[in-house]
C-alpha atoms as a PDB file:
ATOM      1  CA  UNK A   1      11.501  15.358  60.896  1.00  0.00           C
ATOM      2  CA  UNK A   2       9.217  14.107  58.198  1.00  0.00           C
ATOM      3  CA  UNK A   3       7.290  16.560  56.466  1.00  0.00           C
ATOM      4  CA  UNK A   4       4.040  15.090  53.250  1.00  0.00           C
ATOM      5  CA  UNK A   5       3.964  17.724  50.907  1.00  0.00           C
ATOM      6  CA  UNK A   6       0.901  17.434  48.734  1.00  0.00           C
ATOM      7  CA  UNK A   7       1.415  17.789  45.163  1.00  0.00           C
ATOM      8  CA  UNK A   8      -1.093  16.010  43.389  1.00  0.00           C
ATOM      9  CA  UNK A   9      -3.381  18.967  41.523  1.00  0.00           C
ATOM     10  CA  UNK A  10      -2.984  19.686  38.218  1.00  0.00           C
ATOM     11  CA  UNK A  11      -2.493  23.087  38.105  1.00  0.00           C
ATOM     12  CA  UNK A  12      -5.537  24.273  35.838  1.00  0.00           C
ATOM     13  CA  UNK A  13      -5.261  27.854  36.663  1.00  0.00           C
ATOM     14  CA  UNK A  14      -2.216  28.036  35.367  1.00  0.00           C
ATOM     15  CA  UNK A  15      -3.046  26.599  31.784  1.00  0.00           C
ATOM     16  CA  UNK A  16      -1.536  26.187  29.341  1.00  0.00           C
ATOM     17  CA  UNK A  17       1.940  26.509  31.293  1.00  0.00           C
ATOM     18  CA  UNK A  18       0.584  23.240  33.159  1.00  0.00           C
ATOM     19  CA  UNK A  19      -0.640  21.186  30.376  1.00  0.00           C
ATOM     20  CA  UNK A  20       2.404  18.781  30.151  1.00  0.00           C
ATOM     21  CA  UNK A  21       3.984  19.845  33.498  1.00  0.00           C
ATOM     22  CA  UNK A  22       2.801  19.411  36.679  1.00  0.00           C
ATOM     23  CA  UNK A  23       2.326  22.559  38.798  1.00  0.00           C
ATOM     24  CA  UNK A  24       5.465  21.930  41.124  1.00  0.00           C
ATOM     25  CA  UNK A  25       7.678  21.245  38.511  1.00  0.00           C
ATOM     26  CA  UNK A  26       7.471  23.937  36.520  1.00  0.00           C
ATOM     27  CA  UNK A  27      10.213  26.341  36.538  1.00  0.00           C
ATOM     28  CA  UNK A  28      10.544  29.199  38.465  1.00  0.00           C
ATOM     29  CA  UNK A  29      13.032  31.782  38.006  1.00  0.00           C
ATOM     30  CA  UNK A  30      16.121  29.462  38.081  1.00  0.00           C
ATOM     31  CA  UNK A  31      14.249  25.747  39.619  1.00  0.00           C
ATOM     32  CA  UNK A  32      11.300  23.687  39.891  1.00  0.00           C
ATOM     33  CA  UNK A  33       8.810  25.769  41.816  1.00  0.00           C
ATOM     34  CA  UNK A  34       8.897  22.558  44.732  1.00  0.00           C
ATOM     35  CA  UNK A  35      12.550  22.541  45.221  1.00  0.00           C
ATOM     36  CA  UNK A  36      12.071  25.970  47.051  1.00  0.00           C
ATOM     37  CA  UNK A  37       9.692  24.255  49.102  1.00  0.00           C
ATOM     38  CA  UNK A  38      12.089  21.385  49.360  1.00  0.00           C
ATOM     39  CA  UNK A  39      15.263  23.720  50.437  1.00  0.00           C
ATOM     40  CA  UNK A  40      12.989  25.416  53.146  1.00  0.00           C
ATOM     41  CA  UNK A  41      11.884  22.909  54.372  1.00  0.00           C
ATOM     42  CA  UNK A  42      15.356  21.183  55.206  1.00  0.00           C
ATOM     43  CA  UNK A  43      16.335  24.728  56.378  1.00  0.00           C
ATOM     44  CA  UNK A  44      13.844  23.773  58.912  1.00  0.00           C
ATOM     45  CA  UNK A  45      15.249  20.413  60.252  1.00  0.00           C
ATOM     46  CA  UNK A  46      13.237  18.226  57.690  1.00  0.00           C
ATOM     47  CA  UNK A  47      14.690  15.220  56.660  1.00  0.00           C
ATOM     48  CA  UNK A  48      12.341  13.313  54.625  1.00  0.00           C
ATOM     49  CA  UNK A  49      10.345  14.864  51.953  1.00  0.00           C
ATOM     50  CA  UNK A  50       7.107  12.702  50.897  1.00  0.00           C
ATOM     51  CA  UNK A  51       5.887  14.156  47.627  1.00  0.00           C
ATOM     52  CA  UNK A  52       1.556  12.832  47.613  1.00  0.00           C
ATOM     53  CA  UNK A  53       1.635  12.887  43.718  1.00  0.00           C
ATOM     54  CA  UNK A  54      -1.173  12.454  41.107  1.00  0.00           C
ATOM     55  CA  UNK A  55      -0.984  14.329  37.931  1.00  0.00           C
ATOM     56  CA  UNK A  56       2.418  13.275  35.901  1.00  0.00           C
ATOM     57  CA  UNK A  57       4.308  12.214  38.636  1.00  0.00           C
ATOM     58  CA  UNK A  58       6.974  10.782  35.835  1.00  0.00           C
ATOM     59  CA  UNK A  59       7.777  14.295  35.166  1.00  0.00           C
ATOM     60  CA  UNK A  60       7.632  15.374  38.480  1.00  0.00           C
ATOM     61  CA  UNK A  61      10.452  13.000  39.540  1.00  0.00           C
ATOM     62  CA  UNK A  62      12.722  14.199  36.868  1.00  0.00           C
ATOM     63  CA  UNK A  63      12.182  17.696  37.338  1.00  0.00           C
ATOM     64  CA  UNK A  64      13.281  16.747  40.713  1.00  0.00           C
ATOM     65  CA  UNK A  65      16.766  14.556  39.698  1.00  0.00           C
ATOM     66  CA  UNK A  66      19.423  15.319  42.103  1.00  0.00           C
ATOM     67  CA  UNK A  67      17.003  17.558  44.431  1.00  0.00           C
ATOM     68  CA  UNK A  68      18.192  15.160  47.564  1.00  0.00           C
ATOM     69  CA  UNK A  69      21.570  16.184  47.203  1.00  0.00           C
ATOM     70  CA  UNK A  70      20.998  19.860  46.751  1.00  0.00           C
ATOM     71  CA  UNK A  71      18.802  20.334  49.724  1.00  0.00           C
ATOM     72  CA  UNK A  72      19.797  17.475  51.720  1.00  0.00           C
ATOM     73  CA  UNK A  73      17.165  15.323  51.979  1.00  0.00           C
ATOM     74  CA  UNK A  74      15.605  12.473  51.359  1.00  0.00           C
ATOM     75  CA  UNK A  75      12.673  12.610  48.857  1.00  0.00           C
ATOM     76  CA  UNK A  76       9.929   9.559  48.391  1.00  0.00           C
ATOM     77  CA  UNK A  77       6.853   9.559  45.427  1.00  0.00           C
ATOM     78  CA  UNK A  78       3.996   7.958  46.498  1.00  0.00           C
ATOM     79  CA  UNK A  79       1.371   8.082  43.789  1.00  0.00           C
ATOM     80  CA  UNK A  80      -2.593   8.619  45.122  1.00  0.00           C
ATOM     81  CA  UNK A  81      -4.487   5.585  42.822  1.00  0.00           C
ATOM     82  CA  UNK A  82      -7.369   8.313  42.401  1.00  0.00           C
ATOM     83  CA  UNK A  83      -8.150  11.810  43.869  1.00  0.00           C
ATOM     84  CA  UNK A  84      -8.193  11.423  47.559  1.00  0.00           C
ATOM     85  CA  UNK A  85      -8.663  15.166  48.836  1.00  0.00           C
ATOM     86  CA  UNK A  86      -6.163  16.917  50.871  1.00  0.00           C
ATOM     87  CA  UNK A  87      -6.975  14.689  54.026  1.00  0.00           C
ATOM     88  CA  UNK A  88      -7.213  11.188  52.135  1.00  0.00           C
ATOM     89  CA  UNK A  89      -3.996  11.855  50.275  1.00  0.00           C
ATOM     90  CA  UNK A  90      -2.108  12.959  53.646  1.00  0.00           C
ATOM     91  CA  UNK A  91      -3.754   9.472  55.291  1.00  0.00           C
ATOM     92  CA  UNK A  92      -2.694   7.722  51.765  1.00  0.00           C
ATOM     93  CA  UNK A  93       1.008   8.936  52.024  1.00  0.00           C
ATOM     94  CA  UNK A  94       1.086   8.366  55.679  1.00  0.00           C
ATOM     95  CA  UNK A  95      -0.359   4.973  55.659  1.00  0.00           C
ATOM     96  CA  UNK A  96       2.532   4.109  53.069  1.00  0.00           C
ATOM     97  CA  UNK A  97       5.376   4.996  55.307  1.00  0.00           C
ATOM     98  CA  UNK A  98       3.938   2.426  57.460  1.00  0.00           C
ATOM     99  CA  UNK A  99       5.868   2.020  60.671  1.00  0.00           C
ATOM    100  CA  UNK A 100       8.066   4.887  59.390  1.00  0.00           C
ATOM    101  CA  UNK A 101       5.727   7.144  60.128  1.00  0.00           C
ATOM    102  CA  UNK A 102       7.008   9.875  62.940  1.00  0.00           C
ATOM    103  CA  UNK A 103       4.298  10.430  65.857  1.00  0.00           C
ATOM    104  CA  UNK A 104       4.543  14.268  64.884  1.00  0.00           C
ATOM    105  CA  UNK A 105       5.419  15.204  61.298  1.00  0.00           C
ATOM    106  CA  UNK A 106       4.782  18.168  59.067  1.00  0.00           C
ATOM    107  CA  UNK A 107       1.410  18.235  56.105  1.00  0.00           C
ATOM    108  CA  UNK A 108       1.561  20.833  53.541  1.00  0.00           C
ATOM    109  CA  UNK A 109      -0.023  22.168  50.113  1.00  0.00           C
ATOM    110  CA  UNK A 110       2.781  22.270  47.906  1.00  0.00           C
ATOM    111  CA  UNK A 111       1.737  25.362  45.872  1.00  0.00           C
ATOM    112  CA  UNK A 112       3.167  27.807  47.996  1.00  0.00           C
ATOM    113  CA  UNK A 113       6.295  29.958  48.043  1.00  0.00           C
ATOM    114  CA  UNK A 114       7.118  31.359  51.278  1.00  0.00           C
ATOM    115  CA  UNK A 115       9.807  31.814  54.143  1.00  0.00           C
ATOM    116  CA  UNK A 116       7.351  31.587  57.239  1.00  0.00           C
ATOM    117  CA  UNK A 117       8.875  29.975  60.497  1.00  0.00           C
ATOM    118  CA  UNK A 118       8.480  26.691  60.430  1.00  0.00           C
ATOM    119  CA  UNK A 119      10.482  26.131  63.401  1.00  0.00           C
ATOM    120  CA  UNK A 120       8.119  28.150  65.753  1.00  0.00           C
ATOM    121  CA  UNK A 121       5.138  26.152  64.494  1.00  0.00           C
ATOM    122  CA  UNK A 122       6.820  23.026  65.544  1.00  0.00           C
ATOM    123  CA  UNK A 123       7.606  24.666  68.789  1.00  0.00           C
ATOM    124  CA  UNK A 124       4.032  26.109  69.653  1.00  0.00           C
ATOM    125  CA  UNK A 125       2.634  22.917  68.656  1.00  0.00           C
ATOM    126  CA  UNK A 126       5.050  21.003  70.829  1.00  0.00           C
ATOM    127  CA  UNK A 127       4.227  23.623  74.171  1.00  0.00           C
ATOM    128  CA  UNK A 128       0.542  22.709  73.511  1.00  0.00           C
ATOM    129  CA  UNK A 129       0.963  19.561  72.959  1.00  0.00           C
ATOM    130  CA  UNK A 130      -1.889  19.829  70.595  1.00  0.00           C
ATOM    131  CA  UNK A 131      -3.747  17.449  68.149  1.00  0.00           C
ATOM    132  CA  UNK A 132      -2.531  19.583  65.283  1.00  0.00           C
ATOM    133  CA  UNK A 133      -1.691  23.231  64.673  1.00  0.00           C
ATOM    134  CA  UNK A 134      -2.441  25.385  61.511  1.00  0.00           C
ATOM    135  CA  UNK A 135       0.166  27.682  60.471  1.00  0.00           C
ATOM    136  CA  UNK A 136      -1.493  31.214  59.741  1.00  0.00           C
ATOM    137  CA  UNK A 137      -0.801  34.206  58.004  1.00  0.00           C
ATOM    138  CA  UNK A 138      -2.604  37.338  58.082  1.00  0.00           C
ATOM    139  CA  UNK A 139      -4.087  38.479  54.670  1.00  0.00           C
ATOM    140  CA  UNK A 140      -6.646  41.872  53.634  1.00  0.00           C
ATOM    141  CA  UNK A 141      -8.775  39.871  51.420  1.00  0.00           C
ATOM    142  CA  UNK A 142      -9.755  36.026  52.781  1.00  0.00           C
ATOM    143  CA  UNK A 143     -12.172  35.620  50.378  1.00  0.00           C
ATOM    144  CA  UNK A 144     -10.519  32.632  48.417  1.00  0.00           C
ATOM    145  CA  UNK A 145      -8.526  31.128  51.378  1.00  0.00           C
ATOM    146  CA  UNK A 146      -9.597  29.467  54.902  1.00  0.00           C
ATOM    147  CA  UNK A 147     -10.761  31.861  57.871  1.00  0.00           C
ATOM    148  CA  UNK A 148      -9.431  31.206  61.029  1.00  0.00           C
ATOM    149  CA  UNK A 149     -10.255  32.770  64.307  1.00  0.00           C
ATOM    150  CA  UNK A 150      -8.277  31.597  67.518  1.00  0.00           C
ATOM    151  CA  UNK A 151      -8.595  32.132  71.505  1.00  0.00           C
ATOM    152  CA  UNK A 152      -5.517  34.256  73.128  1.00  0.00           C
ATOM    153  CA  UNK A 153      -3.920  30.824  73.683  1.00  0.00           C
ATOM    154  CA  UNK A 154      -3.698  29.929  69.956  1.00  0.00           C
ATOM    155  CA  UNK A 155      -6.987  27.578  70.251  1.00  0.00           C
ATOM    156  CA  UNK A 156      -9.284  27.411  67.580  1.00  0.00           C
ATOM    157  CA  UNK A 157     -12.216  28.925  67.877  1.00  0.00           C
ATOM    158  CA  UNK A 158     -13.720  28.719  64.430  1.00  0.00           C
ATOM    159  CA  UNK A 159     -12.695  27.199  60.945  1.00  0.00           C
ATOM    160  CA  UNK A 160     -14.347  28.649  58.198  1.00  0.00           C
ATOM    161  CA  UNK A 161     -13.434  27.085  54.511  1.00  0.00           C
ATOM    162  CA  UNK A 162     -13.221  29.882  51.530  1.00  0.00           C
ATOM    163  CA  UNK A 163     -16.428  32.096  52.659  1.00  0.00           C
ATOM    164  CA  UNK A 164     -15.834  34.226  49.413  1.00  0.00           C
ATOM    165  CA  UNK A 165     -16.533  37.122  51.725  1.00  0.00           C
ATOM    166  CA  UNK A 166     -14.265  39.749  50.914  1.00  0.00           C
ATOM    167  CA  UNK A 167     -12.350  40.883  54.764  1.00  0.00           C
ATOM    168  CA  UNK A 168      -9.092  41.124  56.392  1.00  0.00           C
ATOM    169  CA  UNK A 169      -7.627  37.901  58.692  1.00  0.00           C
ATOM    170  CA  UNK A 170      -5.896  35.263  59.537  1.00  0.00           C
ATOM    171  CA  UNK A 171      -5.995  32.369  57.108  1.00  0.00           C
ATOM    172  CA  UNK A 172      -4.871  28.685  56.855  1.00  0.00           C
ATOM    173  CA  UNK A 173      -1.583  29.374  54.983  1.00  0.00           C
ATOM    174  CA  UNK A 174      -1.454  25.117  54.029  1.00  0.00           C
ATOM    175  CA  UNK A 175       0.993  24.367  56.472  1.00  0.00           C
ATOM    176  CA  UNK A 176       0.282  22.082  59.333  1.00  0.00           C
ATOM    177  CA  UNK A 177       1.818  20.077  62.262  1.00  0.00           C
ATOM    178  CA  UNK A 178      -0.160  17.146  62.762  1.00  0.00           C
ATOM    179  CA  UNK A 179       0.092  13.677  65.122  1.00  0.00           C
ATOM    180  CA  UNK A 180      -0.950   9.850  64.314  1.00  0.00           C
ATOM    181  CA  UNK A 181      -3.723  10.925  66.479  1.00  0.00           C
ATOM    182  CA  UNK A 182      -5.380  13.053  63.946  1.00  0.00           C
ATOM    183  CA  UNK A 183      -5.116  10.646  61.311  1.00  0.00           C
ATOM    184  CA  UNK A 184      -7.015   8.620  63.151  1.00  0.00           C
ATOM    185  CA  UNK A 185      -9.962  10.910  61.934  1.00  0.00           C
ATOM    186  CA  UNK A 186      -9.353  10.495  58.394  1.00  0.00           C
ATOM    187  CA  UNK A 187     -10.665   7.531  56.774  1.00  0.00           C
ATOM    188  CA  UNK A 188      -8.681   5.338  54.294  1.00  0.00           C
ATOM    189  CA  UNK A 189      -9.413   5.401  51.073  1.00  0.00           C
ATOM    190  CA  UNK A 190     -11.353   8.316  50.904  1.00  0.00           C
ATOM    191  CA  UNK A 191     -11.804  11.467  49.220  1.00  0.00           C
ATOM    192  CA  UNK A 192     -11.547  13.777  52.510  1.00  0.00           C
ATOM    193  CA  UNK A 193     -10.932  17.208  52.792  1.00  0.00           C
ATOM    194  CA  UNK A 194      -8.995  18.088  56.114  1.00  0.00           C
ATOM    195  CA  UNK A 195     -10.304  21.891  55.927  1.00  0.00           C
ATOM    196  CA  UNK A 196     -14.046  20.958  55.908  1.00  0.00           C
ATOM    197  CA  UNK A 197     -13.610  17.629  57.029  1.00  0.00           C
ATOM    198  CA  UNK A 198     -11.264  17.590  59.612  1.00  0.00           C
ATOM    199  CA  UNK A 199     -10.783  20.486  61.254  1.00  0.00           C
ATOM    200  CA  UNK A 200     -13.738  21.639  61.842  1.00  0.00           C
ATOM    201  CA  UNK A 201     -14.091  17.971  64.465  1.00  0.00           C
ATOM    202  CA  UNK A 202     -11.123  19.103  66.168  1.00  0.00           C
ATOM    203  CA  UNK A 203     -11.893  22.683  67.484  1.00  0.00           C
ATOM    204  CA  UNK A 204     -11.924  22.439  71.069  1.00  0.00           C
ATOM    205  CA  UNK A 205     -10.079  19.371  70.962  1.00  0.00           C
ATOM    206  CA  UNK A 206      -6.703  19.945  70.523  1.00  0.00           C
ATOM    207  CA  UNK A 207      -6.372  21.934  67.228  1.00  0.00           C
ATOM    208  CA  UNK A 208      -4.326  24.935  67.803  1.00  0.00           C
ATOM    209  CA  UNK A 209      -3.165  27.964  65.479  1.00  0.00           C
ATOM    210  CA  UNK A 210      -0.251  30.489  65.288  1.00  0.00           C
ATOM    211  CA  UNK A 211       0.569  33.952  62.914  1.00  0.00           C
ATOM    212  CA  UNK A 212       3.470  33.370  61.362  1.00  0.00           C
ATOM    213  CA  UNK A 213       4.094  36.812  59.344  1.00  0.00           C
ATOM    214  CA  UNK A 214       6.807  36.986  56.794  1.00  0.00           C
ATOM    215  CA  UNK A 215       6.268  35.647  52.630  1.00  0.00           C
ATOM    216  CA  UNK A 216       3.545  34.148  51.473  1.00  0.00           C
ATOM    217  CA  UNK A 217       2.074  33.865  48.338  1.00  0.00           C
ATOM    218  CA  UNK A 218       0.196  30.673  46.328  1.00  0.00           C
ATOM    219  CA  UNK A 219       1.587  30.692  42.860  1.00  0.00           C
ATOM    220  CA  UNK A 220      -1.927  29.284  41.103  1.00  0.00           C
ATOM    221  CA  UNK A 221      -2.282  31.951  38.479  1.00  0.00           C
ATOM    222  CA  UNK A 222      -0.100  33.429  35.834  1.00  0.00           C
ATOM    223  CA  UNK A 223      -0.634  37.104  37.445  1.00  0.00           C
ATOM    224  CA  UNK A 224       1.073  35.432  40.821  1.00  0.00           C
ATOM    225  CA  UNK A 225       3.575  33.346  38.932  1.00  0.00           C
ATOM    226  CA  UNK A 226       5.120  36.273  37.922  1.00  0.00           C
ATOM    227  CA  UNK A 227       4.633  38.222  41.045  1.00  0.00           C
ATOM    228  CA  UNK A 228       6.293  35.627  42.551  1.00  0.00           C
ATOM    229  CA  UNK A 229       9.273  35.478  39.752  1.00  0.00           C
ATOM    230  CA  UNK A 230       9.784  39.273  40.672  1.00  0.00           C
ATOM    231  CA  UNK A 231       9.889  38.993  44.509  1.00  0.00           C
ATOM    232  CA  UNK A 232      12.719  36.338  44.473  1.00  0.00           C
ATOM    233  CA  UNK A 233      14.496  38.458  42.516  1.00  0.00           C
ATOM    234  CA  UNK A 234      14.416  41.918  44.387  1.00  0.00           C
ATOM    235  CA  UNK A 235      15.088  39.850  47.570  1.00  0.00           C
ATOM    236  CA  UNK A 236      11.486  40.087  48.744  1.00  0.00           C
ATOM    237  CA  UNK A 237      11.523  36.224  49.886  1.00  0.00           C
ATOM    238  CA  UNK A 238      14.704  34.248  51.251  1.00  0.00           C
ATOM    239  CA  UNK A 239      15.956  32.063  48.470  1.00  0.00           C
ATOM    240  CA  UNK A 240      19.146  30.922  47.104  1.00  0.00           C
ATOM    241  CA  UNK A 241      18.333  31.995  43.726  1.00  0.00           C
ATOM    242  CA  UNK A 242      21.534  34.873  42.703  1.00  0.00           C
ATOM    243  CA  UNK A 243      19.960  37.363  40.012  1.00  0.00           C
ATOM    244  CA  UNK A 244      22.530  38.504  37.247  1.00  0.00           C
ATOM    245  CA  UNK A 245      21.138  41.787  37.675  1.00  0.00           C
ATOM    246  CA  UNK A 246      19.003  43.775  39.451  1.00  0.00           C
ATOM    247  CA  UNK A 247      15.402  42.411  38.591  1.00  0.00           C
ATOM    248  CA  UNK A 248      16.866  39.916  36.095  1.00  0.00           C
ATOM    249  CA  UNK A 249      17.919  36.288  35.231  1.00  0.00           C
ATOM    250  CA  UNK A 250      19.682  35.756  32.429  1.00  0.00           C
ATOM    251  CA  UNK A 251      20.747  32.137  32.031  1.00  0.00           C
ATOM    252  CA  UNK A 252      24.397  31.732  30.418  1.00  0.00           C
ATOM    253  CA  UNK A 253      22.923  29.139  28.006  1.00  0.00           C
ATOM    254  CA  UNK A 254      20.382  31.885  26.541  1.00  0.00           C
ATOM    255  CA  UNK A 255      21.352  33.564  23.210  1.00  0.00           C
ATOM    256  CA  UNK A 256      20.981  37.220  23.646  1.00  0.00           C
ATOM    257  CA  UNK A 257      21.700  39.374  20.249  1.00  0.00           C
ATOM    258  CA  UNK A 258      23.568  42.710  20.576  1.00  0.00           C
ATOM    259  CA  UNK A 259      20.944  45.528  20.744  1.00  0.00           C
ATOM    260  CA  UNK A 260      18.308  43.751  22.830  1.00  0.00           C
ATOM    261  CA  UNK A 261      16.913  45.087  26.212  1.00  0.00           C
ATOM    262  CA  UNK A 262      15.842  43.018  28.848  1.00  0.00           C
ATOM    263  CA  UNK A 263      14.220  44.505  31.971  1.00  0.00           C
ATOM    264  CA  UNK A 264      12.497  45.840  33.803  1.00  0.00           C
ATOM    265  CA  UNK A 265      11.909  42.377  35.534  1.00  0.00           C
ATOM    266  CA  UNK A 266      13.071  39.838  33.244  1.00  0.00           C
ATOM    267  CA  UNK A 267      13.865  36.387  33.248  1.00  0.00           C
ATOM    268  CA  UNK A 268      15.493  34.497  30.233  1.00  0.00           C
ATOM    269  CA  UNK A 269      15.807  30.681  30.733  1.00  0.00           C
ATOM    270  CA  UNK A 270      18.441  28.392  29.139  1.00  0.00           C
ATOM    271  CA  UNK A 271      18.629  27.732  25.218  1.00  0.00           C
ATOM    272  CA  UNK A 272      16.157  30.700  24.983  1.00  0.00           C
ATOM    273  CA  UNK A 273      16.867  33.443  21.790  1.00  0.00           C
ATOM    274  CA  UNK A 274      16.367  37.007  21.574  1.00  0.00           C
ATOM    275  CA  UNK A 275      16.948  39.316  18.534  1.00  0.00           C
ATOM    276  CA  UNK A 276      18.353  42.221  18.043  1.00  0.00           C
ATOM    277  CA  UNK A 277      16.543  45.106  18.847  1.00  0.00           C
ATOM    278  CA  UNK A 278      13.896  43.263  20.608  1.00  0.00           C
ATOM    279  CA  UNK A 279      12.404  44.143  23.904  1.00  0.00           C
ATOM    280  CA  UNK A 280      11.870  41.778  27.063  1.00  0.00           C
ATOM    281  CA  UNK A 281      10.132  43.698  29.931  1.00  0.00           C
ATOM    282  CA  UNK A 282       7.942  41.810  32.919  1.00  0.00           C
ATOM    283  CA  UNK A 283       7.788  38.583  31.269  1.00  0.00           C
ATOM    284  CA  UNK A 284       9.202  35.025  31.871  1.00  0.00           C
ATOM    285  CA  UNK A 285      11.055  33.007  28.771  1.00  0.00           C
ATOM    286  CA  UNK A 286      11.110  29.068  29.625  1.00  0.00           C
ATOM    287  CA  UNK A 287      13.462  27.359  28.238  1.00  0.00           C
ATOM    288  CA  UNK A 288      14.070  27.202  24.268  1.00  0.00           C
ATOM    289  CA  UNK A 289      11.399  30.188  24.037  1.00  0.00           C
ATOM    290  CA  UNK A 290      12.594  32.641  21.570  1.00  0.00           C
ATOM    291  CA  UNK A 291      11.580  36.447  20.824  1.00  0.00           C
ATOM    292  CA  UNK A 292      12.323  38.004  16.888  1.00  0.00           C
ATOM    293  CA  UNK A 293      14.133  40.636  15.299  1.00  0.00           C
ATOM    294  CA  UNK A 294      12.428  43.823  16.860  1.00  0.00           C
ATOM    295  CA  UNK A 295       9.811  42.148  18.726  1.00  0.00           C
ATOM    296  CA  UNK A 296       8.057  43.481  22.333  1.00  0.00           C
ATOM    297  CA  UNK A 297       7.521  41.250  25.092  1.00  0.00           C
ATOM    298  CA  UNK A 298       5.536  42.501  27.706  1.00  0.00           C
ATOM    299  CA  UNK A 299       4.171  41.532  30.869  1.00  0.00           C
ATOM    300  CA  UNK A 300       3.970  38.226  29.484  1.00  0.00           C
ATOM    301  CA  UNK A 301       5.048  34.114  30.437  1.00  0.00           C
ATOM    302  CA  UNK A 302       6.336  31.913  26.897  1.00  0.00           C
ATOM    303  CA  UNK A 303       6.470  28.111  27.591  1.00  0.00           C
ATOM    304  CA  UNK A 304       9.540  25.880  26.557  1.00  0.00           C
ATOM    305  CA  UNK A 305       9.482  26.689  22.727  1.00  0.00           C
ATOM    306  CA  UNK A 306       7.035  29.259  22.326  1.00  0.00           C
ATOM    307  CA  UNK A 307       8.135  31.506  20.086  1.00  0.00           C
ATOM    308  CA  UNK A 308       7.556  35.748  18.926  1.00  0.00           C
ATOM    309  CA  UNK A 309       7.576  36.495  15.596  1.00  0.00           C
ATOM    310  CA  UNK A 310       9.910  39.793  14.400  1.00  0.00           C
ATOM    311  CA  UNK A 311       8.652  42.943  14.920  1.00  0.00           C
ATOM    312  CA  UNK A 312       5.264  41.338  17.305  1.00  0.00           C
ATOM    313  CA  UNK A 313       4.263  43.340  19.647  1.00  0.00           C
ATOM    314  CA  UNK A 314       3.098  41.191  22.340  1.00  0.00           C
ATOM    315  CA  UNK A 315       1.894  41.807  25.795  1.00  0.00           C
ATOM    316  CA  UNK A 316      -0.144  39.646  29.094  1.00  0.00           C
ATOM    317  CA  UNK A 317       0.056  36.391  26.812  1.00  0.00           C
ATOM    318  CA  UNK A 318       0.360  33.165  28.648  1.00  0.00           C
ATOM    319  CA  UNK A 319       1.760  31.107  25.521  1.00  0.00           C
ATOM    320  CA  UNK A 320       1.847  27.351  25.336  1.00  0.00           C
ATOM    321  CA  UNK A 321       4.609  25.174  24.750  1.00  0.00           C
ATOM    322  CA  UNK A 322       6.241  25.213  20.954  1.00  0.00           C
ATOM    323  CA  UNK A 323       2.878  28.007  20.035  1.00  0.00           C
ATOM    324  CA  UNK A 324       3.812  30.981  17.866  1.00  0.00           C
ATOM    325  CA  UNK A 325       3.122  34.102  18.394  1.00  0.00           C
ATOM    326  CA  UNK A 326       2.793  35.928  15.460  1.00  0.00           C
ATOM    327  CA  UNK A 327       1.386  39.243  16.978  1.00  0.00           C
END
């Protein structure tokens, strides 16, 4: 099972944690954000990972080093020459597997954690035998995300792209099974959007939809980064990732000086420092960020370097790499 996960954005609503690292290789918790897309997505029978890159895709690769191994399958980079659109950079990655190219295979956005069944929207897809089939995922407020209605068979009935209405539903959750058959409506080349684009051609001819309830949650601001740091740590979506404590990380490579506290909800990354006395509480240290003598850290996300000053009292900062914080 092949599965083109797009990862080509550049992440600018998560500035400045994005400005020399792409979106799905910056860390999370204990890994690249995409390598927990990676892992459940061979959980699911995938085999063959095809990353649709555009911003840094250098980086992205080395984030990635020894990924295949871990998860146990094979991962390609296939660069988009310009912005292509979600469609146009599926058609792009497709078109470069060539002959590879399975007659059913998996599209996704790869900017979202999640545990949702995968396997079940391979299998409704299959009993359909549909064009393609939109994984959905029920939601109070749709506002910002895809509407979709369906018939009691799972047929689309109506695709409506980010109304900014705010209402409960069922939304495209970025997940999709789709056939050489619907490429066919994508044009090479071209910057083509498969929710406005696409979709909307195929309702009544073959596109299909199907709740999948369980985690969900797109990671593109620094208030759901670290919504999503807390849930994989108090178990609230299936990873591998093993806290060292209850609502805490604390990487054995961090420096921790007697008389700090860390937690509530804390993670520490490697060749990070924090001073005696200081306080750590809802925030996120990258790696090599350090907190002073004394210092509060609150509700807040440091970069790889950033740094708090003794006796700061910091809180719902989003610090870039190497800045410091003086308070």
């Amino acid at each position: 099972m092949q599965a083109i996960v797009l990862v080509g954005g550049e992440g600018t609503r998560l500035r400045p944690l994005t400005n020399n690292t792409p979106k799905p290789a910056l860390t999370l918790v204990d890994r690249p954000f995409l390598a927990y897309m990676i892992e459940w997505l061979a959980g699911h029978g995938v085999t063959e990972v095809v990353l649709a890159c555009g911003f840094l895709p250098d980086v992205l690769r080395e984030a990635l080093a020894g990924e295949e191994e871990r998860a146990g399958v094979r991962i390609r980079y296939v660069v988009e020459p310009e912005p292509l659109g979600t469609a146009g950079a599926i058609r792009f990655a497709a078109d470069s597997l060539g002959d590879d190219l399975e007659d059913r295979f998996l599209a996704l956005n790869g900017d979202v954690l999640t545990d949702l069944d995968l396997s079940a929207l391979l299998r409704s897809h299959d009993e359909h035998g549909a064009a393609a089939t939109i994984g959905l995922h029920p939601v109070e407020d749709s506002s910002a995300f895809g509407l979709v209605s369906t018939d009691e068979s799972g047929a689309v009935l109506e695709f409506l792209e980010k109304t900014g209405e705010r209402r409960p539903g069922e939304v495209n959750a970025g997940m999709y099974v789709l056939t050489r058959a619907a490429l066919e409506l994508i044009p090479p080349g071209e910057n083509v959007s498969i929710e406005r684009d696409v979709f909307p051609r195929l309702v009544g001819n073959g596109l299909y939809g199907l709740l999948l309830d369980g985690y969900w949650v797109d990671i593109g601001t620094p208030e759901r980064y670290l919504q999503a740091s807390w849930d994989i740590l108090e178990r609230r979506v299936a990873t591998r990732v093993e806290p060292t404590g209850p609502d805490v990380l604390i990487d054995p490579r961090a420096e921790i000086a007697a008389g700090a506290t860390l937690g509530p909800r804390a993670v520490v990354g490697p060749g990070c420092r924090v001073g005696a006395g200081a306080v750590v509480t809802g925030s996120v240290m990258l790696d090599g960020a350090g907190v002073g003598e004394n210092a509060r850290l609150v509700d807040s996300i440091l970069s790889p370097g950033a740094t708090v000053s003794s006796g700061a009292e910091v809180a719902g900062v989003v610090a870039a790499e190497g800045e410091e914080i003086t308070g």
